[in-house]
N, C-alpha and C. Protein backbone atom coordinates (compact mmCIF):
# COMPACT_ATOMS: atom_id res chain seq x y z
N UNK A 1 -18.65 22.68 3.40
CA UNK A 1 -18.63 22.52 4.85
C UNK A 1 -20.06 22.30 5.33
N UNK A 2 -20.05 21.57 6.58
CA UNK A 2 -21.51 20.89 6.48
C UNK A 2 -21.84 22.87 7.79
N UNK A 3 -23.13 23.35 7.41
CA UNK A 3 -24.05 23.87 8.15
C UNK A 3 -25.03 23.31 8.93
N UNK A 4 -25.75 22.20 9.12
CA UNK A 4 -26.74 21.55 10.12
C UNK A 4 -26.05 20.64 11.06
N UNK A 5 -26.84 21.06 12.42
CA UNK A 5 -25.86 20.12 13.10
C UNK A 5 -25.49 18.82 12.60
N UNK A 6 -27.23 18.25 12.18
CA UNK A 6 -26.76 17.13 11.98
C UNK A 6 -25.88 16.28 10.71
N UNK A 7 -25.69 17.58 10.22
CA UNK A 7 -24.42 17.49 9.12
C UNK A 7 -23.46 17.58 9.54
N UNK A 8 -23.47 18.69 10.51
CA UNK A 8 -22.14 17.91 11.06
C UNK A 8 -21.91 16.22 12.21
N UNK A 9 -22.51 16.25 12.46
CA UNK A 9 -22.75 15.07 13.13
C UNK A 9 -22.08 13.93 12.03
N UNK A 10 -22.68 14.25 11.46
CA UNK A 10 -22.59 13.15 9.97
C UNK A 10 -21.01 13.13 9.50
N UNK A 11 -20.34 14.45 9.40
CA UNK A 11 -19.27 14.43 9.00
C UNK A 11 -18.20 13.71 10.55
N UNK A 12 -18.58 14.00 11.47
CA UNK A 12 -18.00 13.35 12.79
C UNK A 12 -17.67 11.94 12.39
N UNK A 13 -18.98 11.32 12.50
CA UNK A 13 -19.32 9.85 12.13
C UNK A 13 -18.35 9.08 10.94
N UNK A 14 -18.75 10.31 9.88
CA UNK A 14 -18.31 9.53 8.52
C UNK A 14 -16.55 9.62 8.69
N UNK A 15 -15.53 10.37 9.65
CA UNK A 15 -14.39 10.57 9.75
C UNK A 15 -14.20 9.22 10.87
N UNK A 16 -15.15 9.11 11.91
CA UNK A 16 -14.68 8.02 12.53
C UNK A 16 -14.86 6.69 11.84
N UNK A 17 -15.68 6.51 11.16
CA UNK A 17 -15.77 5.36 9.90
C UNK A 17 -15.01 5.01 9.53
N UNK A 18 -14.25 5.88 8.64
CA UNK A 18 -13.42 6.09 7.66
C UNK A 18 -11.98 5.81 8.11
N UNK A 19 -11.56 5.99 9.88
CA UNK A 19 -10.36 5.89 10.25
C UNK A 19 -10.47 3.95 10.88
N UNK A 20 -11.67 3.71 10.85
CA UNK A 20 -11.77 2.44 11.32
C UNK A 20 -11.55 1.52 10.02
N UNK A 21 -12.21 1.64 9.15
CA UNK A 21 -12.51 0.99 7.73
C UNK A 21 -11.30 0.63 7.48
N UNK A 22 -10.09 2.10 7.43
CA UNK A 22 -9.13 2.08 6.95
C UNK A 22 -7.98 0.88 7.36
N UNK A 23 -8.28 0.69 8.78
CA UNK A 23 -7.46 0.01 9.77
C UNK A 23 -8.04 -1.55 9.45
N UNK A 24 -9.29 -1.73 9.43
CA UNK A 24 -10.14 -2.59 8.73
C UNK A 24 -9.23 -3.54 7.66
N UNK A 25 -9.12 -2.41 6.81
CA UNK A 25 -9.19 -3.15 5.28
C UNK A 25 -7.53 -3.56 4.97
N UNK A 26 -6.74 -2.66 5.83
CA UNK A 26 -5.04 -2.77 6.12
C UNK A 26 -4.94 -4.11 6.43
N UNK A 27 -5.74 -4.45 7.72
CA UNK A 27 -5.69 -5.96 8.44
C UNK A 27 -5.90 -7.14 7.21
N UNK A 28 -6.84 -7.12 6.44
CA UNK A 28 -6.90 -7.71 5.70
C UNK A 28 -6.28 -8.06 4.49
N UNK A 29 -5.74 -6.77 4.10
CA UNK A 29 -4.68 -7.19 3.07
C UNK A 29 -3.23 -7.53 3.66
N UNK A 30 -2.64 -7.32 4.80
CA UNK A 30 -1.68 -7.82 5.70
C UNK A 30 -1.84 -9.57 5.49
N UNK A 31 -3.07 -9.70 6.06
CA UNK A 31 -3.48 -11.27 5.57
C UNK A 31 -3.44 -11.82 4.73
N UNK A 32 -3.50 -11.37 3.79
CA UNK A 32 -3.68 -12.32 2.24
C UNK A 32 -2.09 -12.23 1.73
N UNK A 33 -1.57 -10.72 1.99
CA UNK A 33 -0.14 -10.90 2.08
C UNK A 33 0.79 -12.06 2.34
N UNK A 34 0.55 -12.50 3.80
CA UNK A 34 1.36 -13.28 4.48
C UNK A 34 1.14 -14.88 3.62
N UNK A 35 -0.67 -15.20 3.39
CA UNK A 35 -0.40 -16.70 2.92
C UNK A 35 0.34 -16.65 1.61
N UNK A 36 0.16 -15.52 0.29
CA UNK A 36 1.23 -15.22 -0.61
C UNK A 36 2.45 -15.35 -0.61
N UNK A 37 3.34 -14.41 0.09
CA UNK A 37 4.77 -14.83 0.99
C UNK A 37 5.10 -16.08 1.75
N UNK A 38 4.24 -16.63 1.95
CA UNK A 38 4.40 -18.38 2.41
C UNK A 38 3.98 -19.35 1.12
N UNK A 39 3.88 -18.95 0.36
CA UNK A 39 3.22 -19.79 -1.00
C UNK A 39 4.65 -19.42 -1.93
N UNK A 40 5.00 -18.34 -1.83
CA UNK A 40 6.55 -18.08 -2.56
C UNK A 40 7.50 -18.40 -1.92
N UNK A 41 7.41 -18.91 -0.93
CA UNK A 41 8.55 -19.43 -0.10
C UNK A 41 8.66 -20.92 -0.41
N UNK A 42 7.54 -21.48 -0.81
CA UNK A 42 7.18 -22.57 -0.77
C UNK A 42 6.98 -23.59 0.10
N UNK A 43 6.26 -23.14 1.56
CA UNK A 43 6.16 -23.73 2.69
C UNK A 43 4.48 -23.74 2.81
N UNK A 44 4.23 -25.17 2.59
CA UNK A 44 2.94 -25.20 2.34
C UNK A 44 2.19 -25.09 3.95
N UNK A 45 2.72 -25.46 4.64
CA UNK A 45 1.79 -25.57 6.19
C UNK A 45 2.22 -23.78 6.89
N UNK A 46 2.61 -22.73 6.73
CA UNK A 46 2.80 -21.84 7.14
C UNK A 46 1.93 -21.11 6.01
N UNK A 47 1.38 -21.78 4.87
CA UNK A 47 0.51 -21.17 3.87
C UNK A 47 -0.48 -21.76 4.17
N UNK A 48 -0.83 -22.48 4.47
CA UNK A 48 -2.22 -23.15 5.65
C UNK A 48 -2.84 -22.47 6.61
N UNK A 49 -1.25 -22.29 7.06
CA UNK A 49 -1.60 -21.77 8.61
C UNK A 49 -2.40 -19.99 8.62
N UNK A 50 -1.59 -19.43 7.17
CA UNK A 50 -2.31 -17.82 7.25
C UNK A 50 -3.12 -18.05 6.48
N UNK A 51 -3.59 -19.31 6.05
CA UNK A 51 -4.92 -19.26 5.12
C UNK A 51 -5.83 -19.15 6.38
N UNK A 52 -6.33 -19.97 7.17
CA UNK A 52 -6.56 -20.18 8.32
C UNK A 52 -6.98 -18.64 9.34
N UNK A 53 -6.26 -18.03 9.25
CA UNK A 53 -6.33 -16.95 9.99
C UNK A 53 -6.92 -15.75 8.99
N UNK A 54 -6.27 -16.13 7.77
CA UNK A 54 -6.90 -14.91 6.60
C UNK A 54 -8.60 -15.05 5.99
N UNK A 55 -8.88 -16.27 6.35
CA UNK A 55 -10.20 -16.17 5.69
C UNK A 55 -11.32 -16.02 6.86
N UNK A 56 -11.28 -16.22 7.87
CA UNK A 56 -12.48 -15.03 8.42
C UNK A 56 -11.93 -13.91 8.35
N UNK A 57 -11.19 -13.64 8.60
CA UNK A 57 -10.67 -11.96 8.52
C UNK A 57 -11.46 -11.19 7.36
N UNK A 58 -11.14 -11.92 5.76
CA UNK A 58 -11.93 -11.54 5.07
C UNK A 58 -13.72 -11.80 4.82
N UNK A 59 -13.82 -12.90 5.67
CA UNK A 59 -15.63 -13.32 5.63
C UNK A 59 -15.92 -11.71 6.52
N UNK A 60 -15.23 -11.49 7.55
CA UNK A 60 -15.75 -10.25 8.69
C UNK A 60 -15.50 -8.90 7.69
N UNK A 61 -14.48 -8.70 7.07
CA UNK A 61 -14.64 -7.18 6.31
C UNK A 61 -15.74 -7.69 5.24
N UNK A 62 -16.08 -8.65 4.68
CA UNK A 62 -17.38 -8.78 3.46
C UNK A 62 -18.66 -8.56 4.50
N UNK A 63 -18.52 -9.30 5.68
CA UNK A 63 -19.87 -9.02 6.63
C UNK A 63 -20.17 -7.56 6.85
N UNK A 64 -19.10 -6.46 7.47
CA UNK A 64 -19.20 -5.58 7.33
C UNK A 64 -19.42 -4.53 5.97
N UNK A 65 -19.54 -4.64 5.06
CA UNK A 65 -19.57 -4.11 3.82
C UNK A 65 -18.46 -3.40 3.01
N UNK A 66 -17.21 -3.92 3.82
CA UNK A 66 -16.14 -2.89 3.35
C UNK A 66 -16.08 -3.80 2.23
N UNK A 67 -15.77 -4.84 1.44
CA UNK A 67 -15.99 -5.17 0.13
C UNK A 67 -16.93 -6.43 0.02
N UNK A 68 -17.08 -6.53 -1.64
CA UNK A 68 -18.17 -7.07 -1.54
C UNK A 68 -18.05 -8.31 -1.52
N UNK A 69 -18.98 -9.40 -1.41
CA UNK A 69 -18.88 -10.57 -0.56
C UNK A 69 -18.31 -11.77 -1.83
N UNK A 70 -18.50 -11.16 -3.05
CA UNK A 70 -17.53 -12.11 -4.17
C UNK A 70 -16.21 -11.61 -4.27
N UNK A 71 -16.34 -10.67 -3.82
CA UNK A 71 -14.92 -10.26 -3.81
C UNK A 71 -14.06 -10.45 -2.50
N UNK A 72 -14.74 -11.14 -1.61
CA UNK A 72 -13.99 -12.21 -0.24
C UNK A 72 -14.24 -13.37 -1.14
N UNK A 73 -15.34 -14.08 -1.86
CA UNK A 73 -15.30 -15.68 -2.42
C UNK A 73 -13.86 -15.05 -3.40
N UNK A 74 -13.81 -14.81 -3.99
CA UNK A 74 -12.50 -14.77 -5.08
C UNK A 74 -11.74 -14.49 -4.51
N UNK A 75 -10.80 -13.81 -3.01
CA UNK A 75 -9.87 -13.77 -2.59
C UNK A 75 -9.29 -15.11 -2.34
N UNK A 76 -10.51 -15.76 -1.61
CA UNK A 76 -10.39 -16.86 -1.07
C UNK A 76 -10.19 -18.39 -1.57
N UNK A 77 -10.69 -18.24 -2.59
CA UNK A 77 -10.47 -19.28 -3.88
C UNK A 77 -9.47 -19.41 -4.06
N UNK A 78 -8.59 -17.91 -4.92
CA UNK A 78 -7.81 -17.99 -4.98
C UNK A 78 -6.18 -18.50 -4.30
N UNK A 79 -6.64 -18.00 -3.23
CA UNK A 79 -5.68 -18.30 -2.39
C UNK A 79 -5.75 -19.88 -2.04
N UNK A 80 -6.77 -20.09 -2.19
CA UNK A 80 -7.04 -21.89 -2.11
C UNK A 80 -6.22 -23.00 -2.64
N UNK A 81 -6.61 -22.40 -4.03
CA UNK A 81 -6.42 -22.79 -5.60
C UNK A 81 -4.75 -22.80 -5.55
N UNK A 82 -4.30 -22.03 -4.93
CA UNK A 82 -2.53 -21.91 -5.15
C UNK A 82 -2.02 -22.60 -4.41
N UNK A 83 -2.58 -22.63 -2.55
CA UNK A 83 -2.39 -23.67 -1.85
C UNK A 83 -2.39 -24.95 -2.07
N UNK A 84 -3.56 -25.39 -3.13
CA UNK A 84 -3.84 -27.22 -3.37
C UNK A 84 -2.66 -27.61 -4.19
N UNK A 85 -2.21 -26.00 -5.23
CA UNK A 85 -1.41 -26.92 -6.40
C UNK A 85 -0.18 -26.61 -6.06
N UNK A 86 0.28 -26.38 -4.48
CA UNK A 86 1.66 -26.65 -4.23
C UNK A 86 2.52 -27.89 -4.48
N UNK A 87 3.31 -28.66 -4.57
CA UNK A 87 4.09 -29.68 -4.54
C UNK A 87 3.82 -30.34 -3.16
């Protein structure tokens, strides 16, 4: 348990972080979700369309540091890469 204020302060902070991050990083995998589920559906312009919306989503959580910024290039690739070789 933190004893200095500003330990506790810290623990304040690091709980409000932590409930944002969380909500953060949900949004983003919601996203990558959806162009997936439109790529198995096999509807290439509704897999466009959440590509579209999913990749700043993930450029903004790599900006923020919730993961790291090859690990938004490789989300994003990927999801690319599956999009081009639709039918």
């Amino acid at each position: 348990m933190a004893n200095t204020a500003s330990a506790k302060k810290r623990a304040r902070q690091a709980e409000i972080h932590r409930s944002r991050n969380v909500g953060v990083r949900s949004m983003m995998r919601t996203c990558i979700k959806r162009v997936y589920y439109a790529i198995e559906a096999g509807d290439k312009a509704a897999a466009e369309a959440a590509y579209k919306i999913a990749a700043p989503v993930i450029d903004r959580v790599a900006g923020k540091g919730l993961i790291h910024a090859n690990k938004a290039a490789r989300h994003k690739s990927r999801m690319n890469n599956n999009i081009r070789s639709m039918a």
